[in-house]
Protein backbone atom coordinates (compact mmCIF):
# COMPACT_ATOMS: atom_id res chain seq x y z
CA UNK A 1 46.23 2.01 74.13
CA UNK A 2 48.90 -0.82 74.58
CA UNK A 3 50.95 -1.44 71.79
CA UNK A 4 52.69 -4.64 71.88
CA UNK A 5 54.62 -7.15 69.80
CA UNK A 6 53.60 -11.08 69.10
CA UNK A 7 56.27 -13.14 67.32
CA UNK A 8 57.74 -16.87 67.76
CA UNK A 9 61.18 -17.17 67.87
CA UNK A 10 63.92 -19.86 68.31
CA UNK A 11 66.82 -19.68 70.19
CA UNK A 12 69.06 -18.33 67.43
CA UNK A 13 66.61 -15.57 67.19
CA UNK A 14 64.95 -16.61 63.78
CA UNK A 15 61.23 -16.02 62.33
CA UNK A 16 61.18 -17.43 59.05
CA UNK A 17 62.81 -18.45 55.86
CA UNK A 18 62.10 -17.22 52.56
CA UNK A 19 59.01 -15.90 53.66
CA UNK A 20 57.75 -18.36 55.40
CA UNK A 21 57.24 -19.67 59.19
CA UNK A 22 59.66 -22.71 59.67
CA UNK A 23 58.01 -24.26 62.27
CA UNK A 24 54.48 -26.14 62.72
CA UNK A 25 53.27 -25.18 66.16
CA UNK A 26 49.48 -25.49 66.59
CA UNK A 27 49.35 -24.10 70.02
CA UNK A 28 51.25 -21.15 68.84
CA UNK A 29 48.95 -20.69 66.10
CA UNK A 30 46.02 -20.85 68.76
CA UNK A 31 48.06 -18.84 71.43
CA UNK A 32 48.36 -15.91 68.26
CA UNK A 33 44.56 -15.91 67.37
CA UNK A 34 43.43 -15.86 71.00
CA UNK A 35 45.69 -12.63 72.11
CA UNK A 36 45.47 -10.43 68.66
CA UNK A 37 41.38 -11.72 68.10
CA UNK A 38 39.41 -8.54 68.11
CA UNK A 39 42.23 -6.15 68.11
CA UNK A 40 44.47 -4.42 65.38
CA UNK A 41 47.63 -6.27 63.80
CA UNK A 42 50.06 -4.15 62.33
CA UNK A 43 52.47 -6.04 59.53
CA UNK A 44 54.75 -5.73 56.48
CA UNK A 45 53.68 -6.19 53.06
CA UNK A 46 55.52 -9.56 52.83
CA UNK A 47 54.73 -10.75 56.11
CA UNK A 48 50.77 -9.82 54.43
CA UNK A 49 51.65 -11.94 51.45
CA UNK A 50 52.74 -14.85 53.42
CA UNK A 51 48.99 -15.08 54.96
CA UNK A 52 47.06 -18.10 53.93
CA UNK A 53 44.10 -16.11 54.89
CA UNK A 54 43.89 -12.35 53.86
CA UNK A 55 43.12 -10.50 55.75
CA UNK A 56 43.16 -12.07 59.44
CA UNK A 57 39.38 -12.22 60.81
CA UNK A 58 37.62 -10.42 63.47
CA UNK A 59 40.52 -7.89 63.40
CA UNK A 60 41.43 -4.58 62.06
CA UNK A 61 44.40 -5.09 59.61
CA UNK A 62 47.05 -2.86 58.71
CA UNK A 63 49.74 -3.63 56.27
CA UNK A 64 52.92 -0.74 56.24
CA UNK A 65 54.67 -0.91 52.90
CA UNK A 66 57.01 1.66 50.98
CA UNK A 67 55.03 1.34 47.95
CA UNK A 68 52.35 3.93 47.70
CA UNK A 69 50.11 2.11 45.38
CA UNK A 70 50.08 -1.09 47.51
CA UNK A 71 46.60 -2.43 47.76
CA UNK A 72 45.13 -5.46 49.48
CA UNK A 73 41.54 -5.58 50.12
CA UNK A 74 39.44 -4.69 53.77
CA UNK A 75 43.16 -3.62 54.82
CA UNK A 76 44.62 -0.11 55.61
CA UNK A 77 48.16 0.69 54.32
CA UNK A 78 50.35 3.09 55.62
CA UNK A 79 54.05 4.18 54.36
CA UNK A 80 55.11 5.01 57.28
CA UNK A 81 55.18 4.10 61.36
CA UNK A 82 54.34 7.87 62.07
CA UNK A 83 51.19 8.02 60.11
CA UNK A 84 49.93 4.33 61.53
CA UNK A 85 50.59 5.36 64.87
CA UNK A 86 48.75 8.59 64.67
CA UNK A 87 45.58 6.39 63.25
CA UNK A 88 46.10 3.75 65.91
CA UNK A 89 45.58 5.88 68.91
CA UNK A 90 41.72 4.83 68.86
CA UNK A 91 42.29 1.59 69.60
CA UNK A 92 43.04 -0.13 73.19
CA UNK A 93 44.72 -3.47 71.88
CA UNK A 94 47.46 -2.88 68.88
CA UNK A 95 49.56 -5.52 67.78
CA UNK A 96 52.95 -5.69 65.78
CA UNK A 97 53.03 -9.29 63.70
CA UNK A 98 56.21 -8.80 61.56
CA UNK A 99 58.15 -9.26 59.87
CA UNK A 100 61.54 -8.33 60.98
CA UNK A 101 62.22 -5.07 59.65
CA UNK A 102 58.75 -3.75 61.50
CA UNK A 103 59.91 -5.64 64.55
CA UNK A 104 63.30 -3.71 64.41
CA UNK A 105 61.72 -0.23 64.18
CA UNK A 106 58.72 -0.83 67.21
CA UNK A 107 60.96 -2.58 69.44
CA UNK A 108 61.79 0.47 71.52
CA UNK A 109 58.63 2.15 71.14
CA UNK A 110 56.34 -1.09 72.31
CA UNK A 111 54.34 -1.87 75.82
CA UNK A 112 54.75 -5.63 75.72
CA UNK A 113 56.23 -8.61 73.87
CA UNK A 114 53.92 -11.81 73.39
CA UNK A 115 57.02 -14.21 72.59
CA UNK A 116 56.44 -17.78 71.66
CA UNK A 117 59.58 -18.71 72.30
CA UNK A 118 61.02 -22.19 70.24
CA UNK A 119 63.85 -23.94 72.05
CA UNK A 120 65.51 -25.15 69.14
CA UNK A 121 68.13 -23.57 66.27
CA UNK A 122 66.66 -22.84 63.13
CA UNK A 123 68.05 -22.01 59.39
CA UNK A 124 66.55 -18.66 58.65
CA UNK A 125 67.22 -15.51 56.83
CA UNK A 126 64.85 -13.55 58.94
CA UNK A 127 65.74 -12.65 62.56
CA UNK A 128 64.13 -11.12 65.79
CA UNK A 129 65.84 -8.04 67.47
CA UNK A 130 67.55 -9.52 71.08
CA UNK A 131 65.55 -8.50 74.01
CA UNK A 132 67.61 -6.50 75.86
CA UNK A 133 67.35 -7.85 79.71
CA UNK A 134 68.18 -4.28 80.51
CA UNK A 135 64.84 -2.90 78.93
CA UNK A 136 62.60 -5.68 79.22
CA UNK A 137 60.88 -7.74 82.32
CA UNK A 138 59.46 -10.85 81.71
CA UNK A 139 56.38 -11.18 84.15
CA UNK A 140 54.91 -14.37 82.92
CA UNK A 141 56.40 -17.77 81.61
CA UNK A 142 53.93 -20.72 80.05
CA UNK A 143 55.98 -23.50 79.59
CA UNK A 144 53.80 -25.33 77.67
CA UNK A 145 56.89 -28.71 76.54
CA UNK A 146 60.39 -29.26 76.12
CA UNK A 147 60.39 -27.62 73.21
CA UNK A 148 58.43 -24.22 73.74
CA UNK A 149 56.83 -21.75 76.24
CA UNK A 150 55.14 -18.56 75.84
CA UNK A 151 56.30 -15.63 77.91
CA UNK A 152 55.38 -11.87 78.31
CA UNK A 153 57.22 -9.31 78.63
CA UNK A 154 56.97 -5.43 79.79
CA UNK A 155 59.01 -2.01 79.34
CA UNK A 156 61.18 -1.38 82.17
């Protein structure tokens, strides 16, 4: 099982604005649906509500959310990260799409981070947690323009 993080950031570390992405980036978009297709994507019940689509195709999607009566068809919810992780184990490719307060509690406990990574400042009021050079490697850079790349990283 690899457990790993996808997310776009800018430089200031932000993902959105009142619930929504603030950026237009169609080979992010593309870059997203090629890496999670197929697998399991693990997200908030807002970052759920933002979808255009509900739920993403040709994945298994999970939606964690405090409240217990929570229901959003051909998902699975959990309440907690304990529970969803014990569940998850079955599958090889598990992916953490947001929103922030999800990316804040799997940082530490995640394989890899799939970061889109937006050279450019951005108003938000939703942020990424800084990736700590300490625990992170970054073993592959895309640049793909002056004004993006996609890297990976691994644990240390």
């Amino acid at each position: 099982m690899t457990l790993s993080i996808i997310a776009a950031i800018s430089i200031n570390n932000t993902i959105g604005f009142k619930n929504t992405i603030v950026w237009n980036i169609k080979q992010d978009r593309i870059f997203f649906k090629n890496i999670t297709k197929n697998g399991v994507v693990v997200m908030g019940r807002l970052t759920y509500e933002s979808l255009l689509t509900k739920p993403l195709i040709n994945r298994v999607n999970i939606i964690l959310s405090r409240n217990k009566h929570f229901l959003a068809k051909n998902c699975l919810i959990f309440t907690n990260i304990k529970d969803m992780l014990d569940f998850i184990k079955k599958y090889d490719k598990i992916f953490i799409i947001g929103g922030s307060q999800i990316y804040y509690q799997t940082i530490d406990i995640v394989d890899k981070l799939y970061i889109t990574f937006i050279k450019k400042n951005y108003i938000g009021d939703t942020f990424f947690p800084k990736i700590k050079e300490k625990k992170w490697k970054l073993v592959s850079e895309y640049i793909f323009n002056s004004e993006y790349s996609f890297r990976e990283y691994i644990k240390k």
